[in-house]
Protein backbone atom coordinates (compact mmCIF):
# COMPACT_ATOMS: atom_id res chain seq x y z
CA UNK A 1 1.93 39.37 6.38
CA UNK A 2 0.15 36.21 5.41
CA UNK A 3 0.95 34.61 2.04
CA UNK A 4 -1.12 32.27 0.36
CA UNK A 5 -0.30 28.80 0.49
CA UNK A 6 -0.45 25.39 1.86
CA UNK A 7 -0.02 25.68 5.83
CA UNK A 8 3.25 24.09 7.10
CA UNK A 9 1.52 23.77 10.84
CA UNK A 10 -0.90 21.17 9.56
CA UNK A 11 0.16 17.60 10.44
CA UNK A 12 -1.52 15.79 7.91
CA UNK A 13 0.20 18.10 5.17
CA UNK A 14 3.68 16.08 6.48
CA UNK A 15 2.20 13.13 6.58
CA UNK A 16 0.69 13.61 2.63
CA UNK A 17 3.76 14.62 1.79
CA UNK A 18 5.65 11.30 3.23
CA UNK A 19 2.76 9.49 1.43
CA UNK A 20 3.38 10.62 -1.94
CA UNK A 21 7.18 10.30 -1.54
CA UNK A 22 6.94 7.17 -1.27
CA UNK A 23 4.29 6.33 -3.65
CA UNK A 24 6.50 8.49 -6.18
CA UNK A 25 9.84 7.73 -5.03
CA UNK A 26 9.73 4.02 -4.05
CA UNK A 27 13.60 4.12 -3.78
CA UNK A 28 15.40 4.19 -0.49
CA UNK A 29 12.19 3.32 1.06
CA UNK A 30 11.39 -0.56 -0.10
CA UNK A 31 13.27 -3.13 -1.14
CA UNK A 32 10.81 -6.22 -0.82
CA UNK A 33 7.38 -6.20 -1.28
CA UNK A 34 6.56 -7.37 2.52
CA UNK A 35 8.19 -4.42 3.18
CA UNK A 36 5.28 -2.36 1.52
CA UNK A 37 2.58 -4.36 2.78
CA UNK A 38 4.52 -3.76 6.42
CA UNK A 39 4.59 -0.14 5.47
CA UNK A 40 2.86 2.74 7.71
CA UNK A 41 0.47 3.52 4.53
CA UNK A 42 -2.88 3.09 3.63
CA UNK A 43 -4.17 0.12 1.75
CA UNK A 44 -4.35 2.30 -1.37
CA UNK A 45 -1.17 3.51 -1.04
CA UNK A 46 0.33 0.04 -1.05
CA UNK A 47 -1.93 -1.13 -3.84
CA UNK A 48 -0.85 1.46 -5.52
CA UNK A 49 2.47 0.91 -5.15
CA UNK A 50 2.58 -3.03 -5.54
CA UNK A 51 0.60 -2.37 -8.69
CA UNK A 52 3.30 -0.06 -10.28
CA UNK A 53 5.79 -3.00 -9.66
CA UNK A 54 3.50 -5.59 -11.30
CA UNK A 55 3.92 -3.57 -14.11
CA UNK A 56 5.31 -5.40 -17.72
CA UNK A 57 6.70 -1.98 -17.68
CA UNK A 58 9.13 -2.94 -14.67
CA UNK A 59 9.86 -6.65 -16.36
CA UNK A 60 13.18 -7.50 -16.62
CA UNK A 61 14.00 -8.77 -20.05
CA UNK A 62 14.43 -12.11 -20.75
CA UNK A 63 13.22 -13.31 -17.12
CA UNK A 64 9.57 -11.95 -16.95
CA UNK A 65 9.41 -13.60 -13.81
CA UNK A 66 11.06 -10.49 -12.40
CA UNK A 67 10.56 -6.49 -12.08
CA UNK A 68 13.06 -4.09 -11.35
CA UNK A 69 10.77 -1.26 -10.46
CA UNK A 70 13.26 2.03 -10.34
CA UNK A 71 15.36 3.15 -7.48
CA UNK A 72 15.03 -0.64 -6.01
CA UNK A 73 18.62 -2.10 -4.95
CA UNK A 74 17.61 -5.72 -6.69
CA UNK A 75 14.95 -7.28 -9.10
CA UNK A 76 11.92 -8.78 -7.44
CA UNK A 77 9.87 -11.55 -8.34
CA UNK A 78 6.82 -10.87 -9.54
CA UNK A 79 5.29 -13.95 -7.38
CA UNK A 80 6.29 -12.01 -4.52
CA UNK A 81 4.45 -8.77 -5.64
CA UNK A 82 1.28 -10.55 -6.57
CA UNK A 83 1.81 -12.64 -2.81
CA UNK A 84 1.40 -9.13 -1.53
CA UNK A 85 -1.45 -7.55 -3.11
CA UNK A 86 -3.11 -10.56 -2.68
CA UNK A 87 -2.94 -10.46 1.12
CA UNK A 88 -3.89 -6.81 1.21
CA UNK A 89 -7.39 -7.83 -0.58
CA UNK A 90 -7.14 -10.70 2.36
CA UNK A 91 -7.14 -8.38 4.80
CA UNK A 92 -9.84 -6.47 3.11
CA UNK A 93 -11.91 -9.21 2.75
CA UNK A 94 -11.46 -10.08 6.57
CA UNK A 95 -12.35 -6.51 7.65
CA UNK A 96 -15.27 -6.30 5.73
CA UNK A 97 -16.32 -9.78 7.29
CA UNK A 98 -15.76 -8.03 10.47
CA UNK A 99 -17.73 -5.17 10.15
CA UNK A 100 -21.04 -7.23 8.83
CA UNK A 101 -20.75 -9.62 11.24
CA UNK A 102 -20.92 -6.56 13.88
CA UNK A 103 -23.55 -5.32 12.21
CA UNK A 104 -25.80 -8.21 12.34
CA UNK A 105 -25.39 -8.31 16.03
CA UNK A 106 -26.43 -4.79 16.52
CA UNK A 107 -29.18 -5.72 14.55
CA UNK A 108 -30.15 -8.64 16.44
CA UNK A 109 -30.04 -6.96 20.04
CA UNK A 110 -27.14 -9.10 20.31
CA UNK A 111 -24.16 -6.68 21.70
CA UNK A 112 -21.56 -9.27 22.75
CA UNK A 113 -21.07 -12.21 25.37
């Protein structure tokens, strides 16, 4: 008998699942944000992530130099968070530099050398 549902066999259902765990349930995963940017996630995923600990909501009062995003052992500072995001849009801007560059060889006839 075959039941309705999500199939189990699928790999990419375990690996959504690991994906939103830790997007939801940042603790016992991270600790630093180099850790997320390290992290076997997409670039959303860690934007996502980083962003959440950015958060005012996260502050820690009286030092709003820090966030204590839940389920993480120790405050972190948000210099540190905003370090990290910032060299995920690095490597965003260095892909996309990539990929034109490419491009404009193809374009030229110009295929390597």
């Amino acid at each position: 008998m075959k039941t309705k549902g999500s199939d189990h066999t699928n790999p990419h259902n375990a690996v959504d699942a690991i994906s939103a765990s830790h997007i939801l349930h940042t603790h016992g995963h991270f600790d630093h944000p180099e850790e997320v940017v390290s992290a076997r996630l997409s670039t959303d995923e860690k934007r996502e992530i980083l962003a959440s600990w950015a958060s005012d909501l996260h502050a820690v009062e009286s030092l709003p130099e820090l966030r204590h995003p839940p389920g993480v052992h120790h405050p972190v500072r948000y210099r540190d968070v905003l370090d990290a995001l910032k060299k995920l849009d690095e490597w965003r801007d260095e892909r996309s530099q990539t990929q034109t560059s490419r491009r404009v060889r193809l374009c030229s006839g110009y295929a390597g050398g």
